[in-house]
Protein backbone atom coordinates (compact mmCIF):
# COMPACT_ATOMS: atom_id res chain seq x y z
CA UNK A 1 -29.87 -6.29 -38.40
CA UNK A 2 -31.31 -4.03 -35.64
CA UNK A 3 -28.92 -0.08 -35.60
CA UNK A 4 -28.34 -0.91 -31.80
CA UNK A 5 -26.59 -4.30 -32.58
CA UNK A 6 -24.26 -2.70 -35.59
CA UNK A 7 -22.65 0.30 -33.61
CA UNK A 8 -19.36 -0.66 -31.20
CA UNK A 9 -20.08 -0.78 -27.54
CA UNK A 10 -18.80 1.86 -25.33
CA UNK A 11 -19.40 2.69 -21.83
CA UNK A 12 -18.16 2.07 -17.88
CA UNK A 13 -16.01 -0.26 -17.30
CA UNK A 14 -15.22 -1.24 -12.95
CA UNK A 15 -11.90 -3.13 -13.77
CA UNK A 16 -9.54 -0.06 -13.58
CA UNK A 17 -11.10 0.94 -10.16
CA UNK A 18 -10.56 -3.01 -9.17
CA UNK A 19 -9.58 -3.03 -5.63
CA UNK A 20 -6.13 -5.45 -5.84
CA UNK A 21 -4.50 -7.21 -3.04
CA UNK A 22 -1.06 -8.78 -3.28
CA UNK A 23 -2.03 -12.03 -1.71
CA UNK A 24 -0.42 -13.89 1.14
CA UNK A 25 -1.58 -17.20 3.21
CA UNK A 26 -0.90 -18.15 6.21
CA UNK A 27 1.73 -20.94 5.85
CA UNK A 28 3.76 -18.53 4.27
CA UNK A 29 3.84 -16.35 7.31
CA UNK A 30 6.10 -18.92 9.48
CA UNK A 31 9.19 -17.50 8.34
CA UNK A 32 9.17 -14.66 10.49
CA UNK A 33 10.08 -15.11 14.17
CA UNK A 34 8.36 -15.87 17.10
CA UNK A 35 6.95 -11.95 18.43
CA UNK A 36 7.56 -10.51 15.66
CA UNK A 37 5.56 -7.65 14.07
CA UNK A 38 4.70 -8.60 10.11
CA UNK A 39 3.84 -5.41 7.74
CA UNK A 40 3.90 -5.13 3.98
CA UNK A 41 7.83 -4.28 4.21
CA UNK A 42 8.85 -6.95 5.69
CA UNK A 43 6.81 -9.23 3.19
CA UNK A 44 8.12 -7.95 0.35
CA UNK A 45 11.78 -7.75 2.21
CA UNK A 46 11.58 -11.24 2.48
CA UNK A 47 10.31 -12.05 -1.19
CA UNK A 48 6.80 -13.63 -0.11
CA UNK A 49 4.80 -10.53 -1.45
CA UNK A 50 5.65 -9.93 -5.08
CA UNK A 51 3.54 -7.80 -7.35
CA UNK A 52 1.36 -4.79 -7.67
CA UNK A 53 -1.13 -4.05 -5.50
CA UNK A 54 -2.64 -1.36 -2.80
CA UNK A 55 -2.25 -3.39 -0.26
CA UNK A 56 -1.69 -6.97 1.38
CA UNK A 57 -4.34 -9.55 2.06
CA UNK A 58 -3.72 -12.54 4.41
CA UNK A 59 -5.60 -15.45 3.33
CA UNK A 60 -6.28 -18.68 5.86
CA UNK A 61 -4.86 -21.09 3.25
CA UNK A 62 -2.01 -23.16 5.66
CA UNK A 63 -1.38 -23.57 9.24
CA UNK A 64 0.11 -20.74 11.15
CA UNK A 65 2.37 -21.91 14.06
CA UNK A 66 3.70 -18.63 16.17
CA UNK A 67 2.18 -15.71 17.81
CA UNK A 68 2.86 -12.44 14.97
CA UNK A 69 1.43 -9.27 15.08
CA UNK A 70 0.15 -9.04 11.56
CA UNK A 71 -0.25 -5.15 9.85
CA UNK A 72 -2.38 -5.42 6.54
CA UNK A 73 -4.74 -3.98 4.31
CA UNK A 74 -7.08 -6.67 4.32
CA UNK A 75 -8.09 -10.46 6.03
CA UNK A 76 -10.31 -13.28 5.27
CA UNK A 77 -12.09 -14.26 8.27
CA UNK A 78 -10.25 -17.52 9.05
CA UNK A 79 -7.10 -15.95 8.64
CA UNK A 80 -8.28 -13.51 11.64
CA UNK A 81 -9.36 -16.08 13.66
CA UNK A 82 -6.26 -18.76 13.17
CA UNK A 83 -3.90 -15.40 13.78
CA UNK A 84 -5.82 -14.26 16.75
CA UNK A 85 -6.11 -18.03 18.28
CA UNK A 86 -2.51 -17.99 18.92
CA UNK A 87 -2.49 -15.11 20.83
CA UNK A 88 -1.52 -12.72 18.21
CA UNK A 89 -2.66 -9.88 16.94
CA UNK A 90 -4.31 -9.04 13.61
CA UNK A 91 -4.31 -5.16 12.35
CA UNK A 92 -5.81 -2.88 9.74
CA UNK A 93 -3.87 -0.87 8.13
């Protein structure tokens, strides 16, 4: 058997500079009242959040049904556009 295939692989490895989000859809934002201004405090304040992670990503999984101003790290492009169709309000944090 070749030297190459006998010796233990070392080397880089990306998964401990992973970027991970703690993810949240859409359906799960209805909780929150009518107006009101949704940040990663108040999702993990009200349990919907749970984890480790840098940030929070809103995912368009659901149906969103009131205006919120939404503060997170990161979107997915339908979750924009279903947040902003209502008249709210979609930030980067």
């Amino acid at each position: 058997m070749p030297l190459i295939r006998r010796i233990p692989k070392r080397g880089f490895n990306n998964a401990a500079f992973a970027t991970r989000y703690l993810p949240v859809n859409l359906a799960d934002l209805n909780d929150f009242d009518e107006g009101s201004v949704v940040d990663a405090a108040a999702l993990r304040a009200a349990g919907i959040a749970k984890g480790v992670g840098i940030g929070v990503k809103i995912l368009g999984h659901g149906v969103l049904q009131r205006r919120l101003t939404v503060k997170a790290a990161a979107f997915s492009a339908s979750a924009k556009a279903a947040i902003e169709a209502l008249g709210g309000s979609a930030e980067l944090v």
